[in-house]
PDB file of N, CA and C in Angstrom:
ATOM      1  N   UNK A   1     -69.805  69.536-142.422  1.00  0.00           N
ATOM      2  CA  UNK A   1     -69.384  70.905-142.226  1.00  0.00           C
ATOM      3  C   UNK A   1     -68.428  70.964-141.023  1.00  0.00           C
ATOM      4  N   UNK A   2     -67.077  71.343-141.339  1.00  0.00           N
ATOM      5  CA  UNK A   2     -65.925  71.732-140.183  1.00  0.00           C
ATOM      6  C   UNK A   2     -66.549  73.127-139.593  1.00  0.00           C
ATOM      7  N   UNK A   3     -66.493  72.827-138.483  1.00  0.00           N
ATOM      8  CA  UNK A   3     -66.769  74.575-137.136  1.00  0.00           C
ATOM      9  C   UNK A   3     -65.327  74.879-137.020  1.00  0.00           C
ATOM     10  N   UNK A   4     -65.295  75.854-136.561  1.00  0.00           N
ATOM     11  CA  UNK A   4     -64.280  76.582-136.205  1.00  0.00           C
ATOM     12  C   UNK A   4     -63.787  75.742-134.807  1.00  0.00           C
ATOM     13  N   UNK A   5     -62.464  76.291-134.403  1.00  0.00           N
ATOM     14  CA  UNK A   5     -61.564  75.678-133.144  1.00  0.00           C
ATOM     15  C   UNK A   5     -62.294  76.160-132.014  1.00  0.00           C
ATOM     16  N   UNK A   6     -63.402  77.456-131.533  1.00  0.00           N
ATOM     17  CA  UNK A   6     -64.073  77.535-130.531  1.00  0.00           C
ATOM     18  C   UNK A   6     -65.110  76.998-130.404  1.00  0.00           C
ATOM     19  N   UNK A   7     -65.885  76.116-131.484  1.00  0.00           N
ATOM     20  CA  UNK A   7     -66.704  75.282-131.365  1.00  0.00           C
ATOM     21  C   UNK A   7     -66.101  73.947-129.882  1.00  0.00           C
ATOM     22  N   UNK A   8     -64.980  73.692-130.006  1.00  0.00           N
ATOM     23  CA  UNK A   8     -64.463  73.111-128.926  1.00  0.00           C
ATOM     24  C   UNK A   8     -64.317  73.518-127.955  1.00  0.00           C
ATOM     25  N   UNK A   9     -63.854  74.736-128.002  1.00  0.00           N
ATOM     26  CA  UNK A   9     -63.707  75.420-126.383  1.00  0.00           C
ATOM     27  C   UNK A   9     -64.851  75.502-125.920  1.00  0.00           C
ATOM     28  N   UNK A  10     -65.848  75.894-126.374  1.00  0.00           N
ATOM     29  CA  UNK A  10     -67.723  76.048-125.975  1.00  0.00           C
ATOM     30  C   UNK A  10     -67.478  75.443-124.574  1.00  0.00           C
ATOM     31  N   UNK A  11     -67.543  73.752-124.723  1.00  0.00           N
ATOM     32  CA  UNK A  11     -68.280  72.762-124.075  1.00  0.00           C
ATOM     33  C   UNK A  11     -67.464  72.857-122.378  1.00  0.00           C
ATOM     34  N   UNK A  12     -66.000  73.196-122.777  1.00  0.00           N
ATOM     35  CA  UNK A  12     -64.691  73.797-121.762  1.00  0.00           C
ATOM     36  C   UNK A  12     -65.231  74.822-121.091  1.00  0.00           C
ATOM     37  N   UNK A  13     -65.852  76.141-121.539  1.00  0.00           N
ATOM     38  CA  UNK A  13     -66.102  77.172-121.116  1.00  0.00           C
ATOM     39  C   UNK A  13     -67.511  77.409-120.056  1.00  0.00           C
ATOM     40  N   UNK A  14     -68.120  76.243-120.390  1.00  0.00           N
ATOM     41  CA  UNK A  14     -69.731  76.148-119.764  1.00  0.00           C
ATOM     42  C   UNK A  14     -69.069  75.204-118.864  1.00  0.00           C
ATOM     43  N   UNK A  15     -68.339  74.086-118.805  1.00  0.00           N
ATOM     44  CA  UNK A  15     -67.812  73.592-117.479  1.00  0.00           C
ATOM     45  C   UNK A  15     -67.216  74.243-116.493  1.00  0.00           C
ATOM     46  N   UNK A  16     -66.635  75.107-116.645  1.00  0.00           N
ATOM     47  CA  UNK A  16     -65.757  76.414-115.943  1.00  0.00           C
ATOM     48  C   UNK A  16     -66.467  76.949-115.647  1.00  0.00           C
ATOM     49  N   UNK A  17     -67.382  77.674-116.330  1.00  0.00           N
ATOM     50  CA  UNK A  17     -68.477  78.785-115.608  1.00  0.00           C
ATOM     51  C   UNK A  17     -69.133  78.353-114.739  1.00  0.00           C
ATOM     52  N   UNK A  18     -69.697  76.888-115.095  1.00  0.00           N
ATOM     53  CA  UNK A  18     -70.342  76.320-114.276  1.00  0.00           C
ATOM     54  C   UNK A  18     -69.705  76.125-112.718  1.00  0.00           C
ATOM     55  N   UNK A  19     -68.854  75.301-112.764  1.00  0.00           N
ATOM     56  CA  UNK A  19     -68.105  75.096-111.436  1.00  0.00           C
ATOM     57  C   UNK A  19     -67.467  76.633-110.669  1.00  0.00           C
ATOM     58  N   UNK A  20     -67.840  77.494-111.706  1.00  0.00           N
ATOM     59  CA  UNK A  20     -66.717  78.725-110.904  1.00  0.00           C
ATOM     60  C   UNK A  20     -68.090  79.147-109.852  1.00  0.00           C
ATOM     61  N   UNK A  21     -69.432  79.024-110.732  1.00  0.00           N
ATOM     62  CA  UNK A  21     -70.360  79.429-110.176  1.00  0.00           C
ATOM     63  C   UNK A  21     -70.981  78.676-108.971  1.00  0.00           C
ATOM     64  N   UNK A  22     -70.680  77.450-109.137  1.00  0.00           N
ATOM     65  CA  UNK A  22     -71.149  76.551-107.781  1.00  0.00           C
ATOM     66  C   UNK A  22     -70.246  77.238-106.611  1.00  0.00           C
ATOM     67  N   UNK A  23     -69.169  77.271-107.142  1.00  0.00           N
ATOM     68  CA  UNK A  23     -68.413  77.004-106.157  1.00  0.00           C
ATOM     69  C   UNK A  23     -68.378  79.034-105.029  1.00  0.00           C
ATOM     70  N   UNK A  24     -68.540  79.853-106.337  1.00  0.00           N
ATOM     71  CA  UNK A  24     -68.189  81.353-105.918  1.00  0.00           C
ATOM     72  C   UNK A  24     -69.501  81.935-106.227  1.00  0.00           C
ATOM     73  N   UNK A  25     -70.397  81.212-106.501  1.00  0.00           N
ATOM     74  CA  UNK A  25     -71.644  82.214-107.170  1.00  0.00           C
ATOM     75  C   UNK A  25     -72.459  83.194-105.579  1.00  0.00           C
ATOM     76  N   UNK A  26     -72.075  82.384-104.540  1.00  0.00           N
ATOM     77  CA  UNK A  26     -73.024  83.024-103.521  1.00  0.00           C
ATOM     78  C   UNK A  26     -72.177  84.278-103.210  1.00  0.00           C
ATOM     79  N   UNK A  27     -70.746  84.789-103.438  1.00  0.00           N
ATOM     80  CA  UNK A  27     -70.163  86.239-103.391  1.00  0.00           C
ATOM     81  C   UNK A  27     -70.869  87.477-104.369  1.00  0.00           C
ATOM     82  N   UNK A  28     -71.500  87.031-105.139  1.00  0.00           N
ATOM     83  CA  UNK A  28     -72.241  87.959-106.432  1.00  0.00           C
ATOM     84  C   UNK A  28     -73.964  88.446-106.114  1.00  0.00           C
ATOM     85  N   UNK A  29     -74.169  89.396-106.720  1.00  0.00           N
ATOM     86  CA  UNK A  29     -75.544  89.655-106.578  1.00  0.00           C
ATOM     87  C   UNK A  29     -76.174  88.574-107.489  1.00  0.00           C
ATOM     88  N   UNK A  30     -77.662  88.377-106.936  1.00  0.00           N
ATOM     89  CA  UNK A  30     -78.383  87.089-107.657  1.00  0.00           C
ATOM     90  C   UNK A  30     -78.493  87.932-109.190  1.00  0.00           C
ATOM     91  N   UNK A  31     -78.136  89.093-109.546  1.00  0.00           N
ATOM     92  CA  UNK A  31     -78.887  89.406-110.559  1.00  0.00           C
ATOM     93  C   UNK A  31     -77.161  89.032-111.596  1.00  0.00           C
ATOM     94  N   UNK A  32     -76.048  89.010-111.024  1.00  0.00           N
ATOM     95  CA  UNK A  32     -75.347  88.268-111.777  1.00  0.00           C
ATOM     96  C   UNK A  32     -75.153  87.289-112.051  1.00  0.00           C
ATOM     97  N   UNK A  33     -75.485  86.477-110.880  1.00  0.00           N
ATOM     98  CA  UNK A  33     -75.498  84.912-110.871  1.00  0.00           C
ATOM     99  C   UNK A  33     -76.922  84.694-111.732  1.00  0.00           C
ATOM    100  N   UNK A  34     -77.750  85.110-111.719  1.00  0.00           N
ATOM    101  CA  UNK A  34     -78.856  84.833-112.836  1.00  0.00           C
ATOM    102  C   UNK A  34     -78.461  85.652-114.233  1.00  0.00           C
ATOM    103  N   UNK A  35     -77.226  86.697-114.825  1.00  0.00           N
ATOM    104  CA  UNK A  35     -76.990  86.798-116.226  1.00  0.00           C
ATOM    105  C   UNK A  35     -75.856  85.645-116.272  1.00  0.00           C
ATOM    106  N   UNK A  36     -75.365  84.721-115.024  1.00  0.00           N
ATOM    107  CA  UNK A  36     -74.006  83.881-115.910  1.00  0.00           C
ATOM    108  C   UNK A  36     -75.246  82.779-115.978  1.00  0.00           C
ATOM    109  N   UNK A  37     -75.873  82.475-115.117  1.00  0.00           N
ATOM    110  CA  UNK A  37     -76.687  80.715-115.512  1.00  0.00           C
ATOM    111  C   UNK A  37     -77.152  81.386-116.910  1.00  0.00           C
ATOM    112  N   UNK A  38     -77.968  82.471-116.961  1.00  0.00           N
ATOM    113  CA  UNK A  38     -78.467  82.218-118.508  1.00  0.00           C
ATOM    114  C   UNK A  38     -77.497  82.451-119.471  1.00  0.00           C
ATOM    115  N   UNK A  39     -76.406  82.923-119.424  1.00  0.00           N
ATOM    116  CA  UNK A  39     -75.247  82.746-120.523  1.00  0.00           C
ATOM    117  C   UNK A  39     -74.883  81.389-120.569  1.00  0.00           C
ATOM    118  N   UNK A  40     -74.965  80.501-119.502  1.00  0.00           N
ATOM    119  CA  UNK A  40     -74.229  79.502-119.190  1.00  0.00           C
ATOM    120  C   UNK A  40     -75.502  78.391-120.592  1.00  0.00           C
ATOM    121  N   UNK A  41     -76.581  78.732-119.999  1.00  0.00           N
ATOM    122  CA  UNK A  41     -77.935  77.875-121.171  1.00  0.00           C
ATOM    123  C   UNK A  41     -78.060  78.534-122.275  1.00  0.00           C
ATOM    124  N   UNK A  42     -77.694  79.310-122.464  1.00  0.00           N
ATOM    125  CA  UNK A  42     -77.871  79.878-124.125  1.00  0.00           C
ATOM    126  C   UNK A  42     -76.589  79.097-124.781  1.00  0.00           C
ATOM    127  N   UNK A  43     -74.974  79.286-123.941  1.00  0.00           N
ATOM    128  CA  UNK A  43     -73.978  78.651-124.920  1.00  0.00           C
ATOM    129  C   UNK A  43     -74.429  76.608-125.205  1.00  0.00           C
ATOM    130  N   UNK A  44     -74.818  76.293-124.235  1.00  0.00           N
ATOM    131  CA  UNK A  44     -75.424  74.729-124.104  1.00  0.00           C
ATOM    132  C   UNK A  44     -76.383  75.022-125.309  1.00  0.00           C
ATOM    133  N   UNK A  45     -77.318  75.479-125.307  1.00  0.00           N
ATOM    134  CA  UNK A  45     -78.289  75.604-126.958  1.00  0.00           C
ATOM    135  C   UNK A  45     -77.613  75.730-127.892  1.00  0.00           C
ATOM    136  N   UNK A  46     -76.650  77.008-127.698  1.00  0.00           N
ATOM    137  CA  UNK A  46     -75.901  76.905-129.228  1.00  0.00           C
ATOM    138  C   UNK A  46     -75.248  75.949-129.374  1.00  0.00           C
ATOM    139  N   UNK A  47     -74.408  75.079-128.214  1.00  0.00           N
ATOM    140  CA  UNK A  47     -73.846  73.898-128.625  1.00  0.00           C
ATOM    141  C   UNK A  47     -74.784  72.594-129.107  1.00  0.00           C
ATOM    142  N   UNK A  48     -75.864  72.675-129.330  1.00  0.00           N
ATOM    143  CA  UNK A  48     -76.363  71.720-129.356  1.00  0.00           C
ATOM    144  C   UNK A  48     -76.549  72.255-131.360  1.00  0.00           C
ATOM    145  N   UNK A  49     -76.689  73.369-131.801  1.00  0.00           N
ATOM    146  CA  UNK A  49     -76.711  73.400-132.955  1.00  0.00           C
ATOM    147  C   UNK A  49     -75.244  73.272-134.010  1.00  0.00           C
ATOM    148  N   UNK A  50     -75.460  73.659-134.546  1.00  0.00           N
ATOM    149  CA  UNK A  50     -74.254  74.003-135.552  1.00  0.00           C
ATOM    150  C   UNK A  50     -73.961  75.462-136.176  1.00  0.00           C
ATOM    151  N   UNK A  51     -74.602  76.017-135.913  1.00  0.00           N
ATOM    152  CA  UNK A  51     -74.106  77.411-136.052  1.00  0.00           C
ATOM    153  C   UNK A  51     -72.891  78.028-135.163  1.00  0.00           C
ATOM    154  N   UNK A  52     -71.858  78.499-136.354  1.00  0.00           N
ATOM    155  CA  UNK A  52     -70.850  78.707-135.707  1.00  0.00           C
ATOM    156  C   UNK A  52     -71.086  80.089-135.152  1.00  0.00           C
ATOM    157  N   UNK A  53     -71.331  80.849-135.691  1.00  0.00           N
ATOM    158  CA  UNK A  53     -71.350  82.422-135.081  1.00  0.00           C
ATOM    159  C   UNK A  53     -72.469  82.594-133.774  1.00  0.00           C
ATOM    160  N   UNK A  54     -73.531  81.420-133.699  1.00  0.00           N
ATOM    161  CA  UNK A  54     -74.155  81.166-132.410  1.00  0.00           C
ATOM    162  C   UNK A  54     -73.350  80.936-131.201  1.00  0.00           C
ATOM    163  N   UNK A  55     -72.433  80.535-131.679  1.00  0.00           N
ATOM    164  CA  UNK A  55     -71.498  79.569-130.680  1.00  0.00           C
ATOM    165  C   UNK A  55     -70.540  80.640-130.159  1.00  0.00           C
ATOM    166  N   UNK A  56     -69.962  81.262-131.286  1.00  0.00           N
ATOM    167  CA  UNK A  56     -69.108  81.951-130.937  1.00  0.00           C
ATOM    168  C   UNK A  56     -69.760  83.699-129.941  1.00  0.00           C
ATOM    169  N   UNK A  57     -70.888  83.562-130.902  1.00  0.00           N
ATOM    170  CA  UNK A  57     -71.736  84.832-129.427  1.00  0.00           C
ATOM    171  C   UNK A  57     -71.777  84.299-128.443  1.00  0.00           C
ATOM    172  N   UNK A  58     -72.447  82.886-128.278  1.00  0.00           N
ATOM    173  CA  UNK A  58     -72.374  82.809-126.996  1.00  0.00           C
ATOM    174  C   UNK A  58     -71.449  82.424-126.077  1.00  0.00           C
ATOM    175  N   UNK A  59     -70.451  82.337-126.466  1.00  0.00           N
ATOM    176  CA  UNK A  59     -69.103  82.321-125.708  1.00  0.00           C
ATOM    177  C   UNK A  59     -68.577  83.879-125.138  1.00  0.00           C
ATOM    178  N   UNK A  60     -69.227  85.031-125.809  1.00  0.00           N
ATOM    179  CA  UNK A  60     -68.397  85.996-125.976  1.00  0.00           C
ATOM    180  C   UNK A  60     -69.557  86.550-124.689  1.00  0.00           C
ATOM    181  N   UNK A  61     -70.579  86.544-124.536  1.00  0.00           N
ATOM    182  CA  UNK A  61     -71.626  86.414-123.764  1.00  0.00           C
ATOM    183  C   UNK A  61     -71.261  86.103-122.679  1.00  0.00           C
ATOM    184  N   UNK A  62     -71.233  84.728-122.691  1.00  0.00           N
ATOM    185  CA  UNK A  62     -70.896  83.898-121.283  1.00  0.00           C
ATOM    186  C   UNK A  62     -69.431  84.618-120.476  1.00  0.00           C
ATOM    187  N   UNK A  63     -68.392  85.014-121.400  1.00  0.00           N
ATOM    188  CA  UNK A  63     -67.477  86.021-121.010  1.00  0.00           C
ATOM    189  C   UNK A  63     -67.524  87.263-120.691  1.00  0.00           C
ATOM    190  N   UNK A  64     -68.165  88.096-121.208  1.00  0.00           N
ATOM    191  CA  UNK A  64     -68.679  89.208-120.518  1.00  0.00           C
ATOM    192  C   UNK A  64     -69.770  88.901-119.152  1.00  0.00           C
ATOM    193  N   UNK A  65     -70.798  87.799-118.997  1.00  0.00           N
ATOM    194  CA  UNK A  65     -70.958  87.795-117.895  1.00  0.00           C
ATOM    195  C   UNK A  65     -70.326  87.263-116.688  1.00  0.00           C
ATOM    196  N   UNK A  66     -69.717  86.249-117.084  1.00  0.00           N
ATOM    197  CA  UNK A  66     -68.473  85.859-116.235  1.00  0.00           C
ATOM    198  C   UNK A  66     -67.318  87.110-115.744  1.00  0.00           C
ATOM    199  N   UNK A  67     -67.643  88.532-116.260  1.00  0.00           N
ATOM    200  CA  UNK A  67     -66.230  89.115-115.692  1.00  0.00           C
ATOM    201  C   UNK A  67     -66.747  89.503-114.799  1.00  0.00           C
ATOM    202  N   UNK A  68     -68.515  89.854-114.302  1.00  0.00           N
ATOM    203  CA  UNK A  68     -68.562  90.442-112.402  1.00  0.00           C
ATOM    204  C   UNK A  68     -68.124  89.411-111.460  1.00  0.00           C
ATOM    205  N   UNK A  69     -68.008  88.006-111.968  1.00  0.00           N
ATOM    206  CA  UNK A  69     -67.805  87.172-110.635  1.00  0.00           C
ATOM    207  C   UNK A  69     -66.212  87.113-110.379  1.00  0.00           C
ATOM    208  N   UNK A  70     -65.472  87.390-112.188  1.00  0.00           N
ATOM    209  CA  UNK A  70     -64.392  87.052-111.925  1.00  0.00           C
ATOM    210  C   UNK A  70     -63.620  88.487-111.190  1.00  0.00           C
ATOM    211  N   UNK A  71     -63.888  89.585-111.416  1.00  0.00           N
ATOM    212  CA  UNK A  71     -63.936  91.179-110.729  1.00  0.00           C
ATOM    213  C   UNK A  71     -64.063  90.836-109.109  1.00  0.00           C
ATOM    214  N   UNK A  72     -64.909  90.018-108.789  1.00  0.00           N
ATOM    215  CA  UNK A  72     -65.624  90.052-107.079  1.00  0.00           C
ATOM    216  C   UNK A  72     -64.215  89.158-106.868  1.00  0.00           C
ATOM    217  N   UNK A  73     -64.227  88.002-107.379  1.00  0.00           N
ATOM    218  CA  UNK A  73     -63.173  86.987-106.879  1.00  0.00           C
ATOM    219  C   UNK A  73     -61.417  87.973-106.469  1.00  0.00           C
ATOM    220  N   UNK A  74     -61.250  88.421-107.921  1.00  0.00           N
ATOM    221  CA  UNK A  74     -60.317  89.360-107.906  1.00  0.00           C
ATOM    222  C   UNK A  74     -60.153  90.255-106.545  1.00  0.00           C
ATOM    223  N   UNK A  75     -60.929  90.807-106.350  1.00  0.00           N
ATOM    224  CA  UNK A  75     -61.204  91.936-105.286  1.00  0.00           C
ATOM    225  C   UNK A  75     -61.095  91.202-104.206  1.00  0.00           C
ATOM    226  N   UNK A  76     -61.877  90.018-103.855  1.00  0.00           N
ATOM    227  CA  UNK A  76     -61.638  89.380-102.072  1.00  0.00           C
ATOM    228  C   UNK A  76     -60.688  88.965-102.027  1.00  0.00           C
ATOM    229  N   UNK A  77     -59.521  88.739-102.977  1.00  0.00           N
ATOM    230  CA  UNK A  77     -58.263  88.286-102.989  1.00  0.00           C
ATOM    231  C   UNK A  77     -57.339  89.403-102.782  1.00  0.00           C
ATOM    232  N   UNK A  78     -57.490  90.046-103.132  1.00  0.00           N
ATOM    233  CA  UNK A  78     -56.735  91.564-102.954  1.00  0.00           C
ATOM    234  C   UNK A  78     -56.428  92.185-101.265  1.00  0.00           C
ATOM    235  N   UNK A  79     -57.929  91.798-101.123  1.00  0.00           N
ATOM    236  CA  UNK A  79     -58.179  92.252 -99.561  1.00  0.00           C
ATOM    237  C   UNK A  79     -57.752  91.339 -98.643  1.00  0.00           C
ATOM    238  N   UNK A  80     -57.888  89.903 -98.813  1.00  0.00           N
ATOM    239  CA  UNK A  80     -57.184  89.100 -98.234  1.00  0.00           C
ATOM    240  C   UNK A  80     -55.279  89.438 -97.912  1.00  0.00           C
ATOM    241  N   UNK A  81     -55.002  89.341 -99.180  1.00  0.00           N
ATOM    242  CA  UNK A  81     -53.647  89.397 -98.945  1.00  0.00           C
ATOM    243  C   UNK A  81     -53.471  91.095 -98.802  1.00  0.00           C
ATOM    244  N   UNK A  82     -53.849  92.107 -99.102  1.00  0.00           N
ATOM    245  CA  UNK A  82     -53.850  93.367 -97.820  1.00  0.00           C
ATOM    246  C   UNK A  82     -53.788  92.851 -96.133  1.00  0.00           C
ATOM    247  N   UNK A  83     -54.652  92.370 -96.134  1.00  0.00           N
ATOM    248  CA  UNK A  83     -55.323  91.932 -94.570  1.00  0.00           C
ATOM    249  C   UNK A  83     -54.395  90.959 -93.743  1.00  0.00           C
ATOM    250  N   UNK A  84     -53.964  90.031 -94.369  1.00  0.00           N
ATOM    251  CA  UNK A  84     -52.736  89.192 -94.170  1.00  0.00           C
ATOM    252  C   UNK A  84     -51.079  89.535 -94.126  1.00  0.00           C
ATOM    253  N   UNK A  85     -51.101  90.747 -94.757  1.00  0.00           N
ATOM    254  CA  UNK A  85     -49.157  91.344 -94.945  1.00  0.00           C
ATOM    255  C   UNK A  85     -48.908  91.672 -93.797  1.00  0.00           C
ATOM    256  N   UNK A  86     -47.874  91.866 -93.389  1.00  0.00           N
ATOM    257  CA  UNK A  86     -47.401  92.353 -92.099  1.00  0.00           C
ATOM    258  C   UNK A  86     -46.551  93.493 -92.404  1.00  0.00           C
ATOM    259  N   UNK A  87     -46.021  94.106 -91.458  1.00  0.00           N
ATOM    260  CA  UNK A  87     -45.555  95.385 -91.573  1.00  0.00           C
ATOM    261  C   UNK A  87     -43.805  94.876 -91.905  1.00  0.00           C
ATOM    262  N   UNK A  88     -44.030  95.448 -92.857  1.00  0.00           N
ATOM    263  CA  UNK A  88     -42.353  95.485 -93.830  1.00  0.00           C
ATOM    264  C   UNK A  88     -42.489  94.040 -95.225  1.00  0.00           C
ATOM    265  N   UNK A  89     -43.235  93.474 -94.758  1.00  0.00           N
ATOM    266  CA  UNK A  89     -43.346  92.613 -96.216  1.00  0.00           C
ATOM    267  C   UNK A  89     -44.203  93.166 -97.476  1.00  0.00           C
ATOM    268  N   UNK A  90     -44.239  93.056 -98.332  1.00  0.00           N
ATOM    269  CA  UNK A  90     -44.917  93.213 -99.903  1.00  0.00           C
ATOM    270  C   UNK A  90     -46.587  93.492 -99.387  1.00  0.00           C
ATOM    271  N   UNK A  91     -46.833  94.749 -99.804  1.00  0.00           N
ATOM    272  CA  UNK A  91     -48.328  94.679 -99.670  1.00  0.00           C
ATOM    273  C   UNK A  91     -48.446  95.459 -98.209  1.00  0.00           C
ATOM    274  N   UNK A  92     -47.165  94.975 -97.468  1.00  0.00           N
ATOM    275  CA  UNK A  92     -47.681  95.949 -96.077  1.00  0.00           C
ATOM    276  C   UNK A  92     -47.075  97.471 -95.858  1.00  0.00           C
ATOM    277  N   UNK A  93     -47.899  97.745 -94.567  1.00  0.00           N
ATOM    278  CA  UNK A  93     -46.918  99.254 -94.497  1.00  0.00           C
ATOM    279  C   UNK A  93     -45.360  99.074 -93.854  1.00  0.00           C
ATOM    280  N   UNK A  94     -44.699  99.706 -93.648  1.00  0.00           N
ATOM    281  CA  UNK A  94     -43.168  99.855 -92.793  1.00  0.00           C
ATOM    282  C   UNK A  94     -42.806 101.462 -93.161  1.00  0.00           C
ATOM    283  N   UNK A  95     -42.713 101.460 -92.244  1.00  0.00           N
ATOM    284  CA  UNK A  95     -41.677 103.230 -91.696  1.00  0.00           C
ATOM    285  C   UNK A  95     -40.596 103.267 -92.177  1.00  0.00           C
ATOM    286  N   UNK A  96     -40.112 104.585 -92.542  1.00  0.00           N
ATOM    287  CA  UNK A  96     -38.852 104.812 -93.750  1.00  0.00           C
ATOM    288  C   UNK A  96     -38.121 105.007 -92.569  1.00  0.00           C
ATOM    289  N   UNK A  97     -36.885 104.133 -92.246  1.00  0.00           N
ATOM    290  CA  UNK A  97     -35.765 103.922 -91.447  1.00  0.00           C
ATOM    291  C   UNK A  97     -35.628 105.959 -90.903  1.00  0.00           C
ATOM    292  N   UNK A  98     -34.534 106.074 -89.628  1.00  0.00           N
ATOM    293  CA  UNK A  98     -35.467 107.360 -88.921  1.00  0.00           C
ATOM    294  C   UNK A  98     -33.848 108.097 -89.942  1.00  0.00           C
ATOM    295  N   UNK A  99     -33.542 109.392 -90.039  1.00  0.00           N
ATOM    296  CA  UNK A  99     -32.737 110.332 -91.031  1.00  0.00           C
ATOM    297  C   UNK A  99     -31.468 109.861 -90.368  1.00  0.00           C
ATOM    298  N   UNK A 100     -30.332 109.623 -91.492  1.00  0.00           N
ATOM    299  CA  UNK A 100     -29.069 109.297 -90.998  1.00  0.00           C
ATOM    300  C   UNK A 100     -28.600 108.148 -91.030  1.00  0.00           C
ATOM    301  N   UNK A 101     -30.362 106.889 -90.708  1.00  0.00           N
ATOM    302  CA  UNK A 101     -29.659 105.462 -90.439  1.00  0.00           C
ATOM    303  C   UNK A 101     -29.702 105.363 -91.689  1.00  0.00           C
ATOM    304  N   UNK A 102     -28.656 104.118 -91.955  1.00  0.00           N
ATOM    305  CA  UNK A 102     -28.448 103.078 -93.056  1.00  0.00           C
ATOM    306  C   UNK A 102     -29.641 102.233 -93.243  1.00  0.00           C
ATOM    307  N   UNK A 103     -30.296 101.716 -94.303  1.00  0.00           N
ATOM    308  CA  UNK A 103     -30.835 100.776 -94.501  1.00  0.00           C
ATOM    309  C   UNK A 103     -30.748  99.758 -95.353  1.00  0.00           C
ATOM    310  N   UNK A 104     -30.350  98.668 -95.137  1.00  0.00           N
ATOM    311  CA  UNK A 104     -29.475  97.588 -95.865  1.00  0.00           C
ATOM    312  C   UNK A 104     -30.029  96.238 -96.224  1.00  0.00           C
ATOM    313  N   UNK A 105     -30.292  96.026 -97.176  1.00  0.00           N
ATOM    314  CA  UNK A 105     -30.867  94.612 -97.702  1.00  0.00           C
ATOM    315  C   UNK A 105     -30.161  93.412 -97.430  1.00  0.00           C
ATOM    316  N   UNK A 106     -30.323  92.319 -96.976  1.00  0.00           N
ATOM    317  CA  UNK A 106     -29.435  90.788 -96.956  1.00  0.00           C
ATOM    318  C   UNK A 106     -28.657  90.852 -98.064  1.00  0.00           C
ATOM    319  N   UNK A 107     -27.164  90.461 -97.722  1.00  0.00           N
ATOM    320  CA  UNK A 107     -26.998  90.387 -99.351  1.00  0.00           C
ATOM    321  C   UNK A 107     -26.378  91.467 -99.938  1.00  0.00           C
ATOM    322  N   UNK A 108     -26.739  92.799 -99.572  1.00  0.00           N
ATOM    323  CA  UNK A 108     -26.609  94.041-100.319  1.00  0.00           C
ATOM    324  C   UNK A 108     -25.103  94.628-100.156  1.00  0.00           C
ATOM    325  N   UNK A 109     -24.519  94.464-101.212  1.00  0.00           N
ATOM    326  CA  UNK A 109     -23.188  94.987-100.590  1.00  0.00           C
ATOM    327  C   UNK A 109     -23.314  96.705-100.678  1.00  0.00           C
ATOM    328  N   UNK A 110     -24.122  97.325-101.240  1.00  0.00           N
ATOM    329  CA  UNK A 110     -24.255  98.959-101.295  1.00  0.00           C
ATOM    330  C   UNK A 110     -25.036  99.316-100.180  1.00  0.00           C
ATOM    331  N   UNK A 111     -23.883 100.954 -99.601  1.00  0.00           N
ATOM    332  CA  UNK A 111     -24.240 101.692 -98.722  1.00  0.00           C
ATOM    333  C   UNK A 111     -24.890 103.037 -98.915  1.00  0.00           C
ATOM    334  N   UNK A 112     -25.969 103.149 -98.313  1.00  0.00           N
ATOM    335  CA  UNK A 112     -26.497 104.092 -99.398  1.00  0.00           C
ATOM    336  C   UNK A 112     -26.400 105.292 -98.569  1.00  0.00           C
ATOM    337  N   UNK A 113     -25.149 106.472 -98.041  1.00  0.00           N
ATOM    338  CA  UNK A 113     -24.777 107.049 -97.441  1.00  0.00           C
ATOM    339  C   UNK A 113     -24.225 108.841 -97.862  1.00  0.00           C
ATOM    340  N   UNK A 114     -24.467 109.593 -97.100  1.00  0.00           N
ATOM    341  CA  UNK A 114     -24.186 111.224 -97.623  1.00  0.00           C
ATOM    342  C   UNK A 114     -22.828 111.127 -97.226  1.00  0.00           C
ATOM    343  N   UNK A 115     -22.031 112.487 -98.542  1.00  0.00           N
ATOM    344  CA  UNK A 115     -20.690 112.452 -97.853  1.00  0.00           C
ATOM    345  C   UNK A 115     -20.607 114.279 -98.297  1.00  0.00           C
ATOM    346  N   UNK A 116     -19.859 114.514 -98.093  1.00  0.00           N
ATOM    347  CA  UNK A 116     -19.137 116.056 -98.491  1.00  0.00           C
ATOM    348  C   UNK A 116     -17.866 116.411 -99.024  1.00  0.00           C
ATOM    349  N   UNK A 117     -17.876 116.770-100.333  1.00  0.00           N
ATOM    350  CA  UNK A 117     -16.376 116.898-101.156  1.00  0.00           C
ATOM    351  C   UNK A 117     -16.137 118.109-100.611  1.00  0.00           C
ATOM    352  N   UNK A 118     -14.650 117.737-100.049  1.00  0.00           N
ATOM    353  CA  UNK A 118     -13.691 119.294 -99.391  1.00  0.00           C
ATOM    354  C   UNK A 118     -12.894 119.357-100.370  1.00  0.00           C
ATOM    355  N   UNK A 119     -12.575 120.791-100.484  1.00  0.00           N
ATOM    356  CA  UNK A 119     -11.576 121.452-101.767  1.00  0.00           C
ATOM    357  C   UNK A 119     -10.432 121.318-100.721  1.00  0.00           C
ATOM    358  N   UNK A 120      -9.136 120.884-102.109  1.00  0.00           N
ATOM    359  CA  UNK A 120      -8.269 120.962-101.149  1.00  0.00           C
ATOM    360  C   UNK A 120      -7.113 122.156-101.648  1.00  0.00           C
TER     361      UNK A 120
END
């Protein structure tokens, strides 16, 4: 009997979870880190059978519990690079140049300047 192509990914997906969890599991509440280990042993059971639609729940499983750690990871990264920008780069604050001045990019050949059409 041929399984389907996620019968392969399975064995990929419980290595990943696994290591994401060694490595990031202590940022999570234990009560997530205890729904990914048991997603993580239910997809290992189903891999050990042949049922494809076992396999494929428990992949879909192990992915839904895998998204609070991958959410937390997301988030301390966010704050990091908040926490790290400096003022005028990407992510940081900077003050809108004061009324009147020019403000000009490297490079930029446009002036971005007021004028007044006189009738003649």
């Amino acid at each position: 009997m041929k399984l389907p192509k996620f019968q392969y990914v399975a064995p990929k997906s419980v290595k990943e979870a696994s290591s994401l969890l060694k490595e990031h599991g202590d940022k999570v509440s234990a009560k997530t880190r205890g729904n990914i280990e048991s997603a993580v042993n239910n997809l290992k059971e189903a891999i050990k059978g042949d049922n494809a639609d076992a396999i494929k729940k428990a992949i879909e499983n192990l992915s839904e519990a895998g998204q609070e750690l991958g959410k937390t990871l997301y988030e301390e990264a966010a704050k990091k690079q908040a926490a790290s920008a400096q003022p005028g780069e990407p992510g940081g604050q900077s003050a809108p140049p004061p009324e009147g001045e020019v403000k000009r990019k490297a490079g930029d050949d446009v002036i971005d300047a007021e004028f007044e059409a006189k009738d003649s």
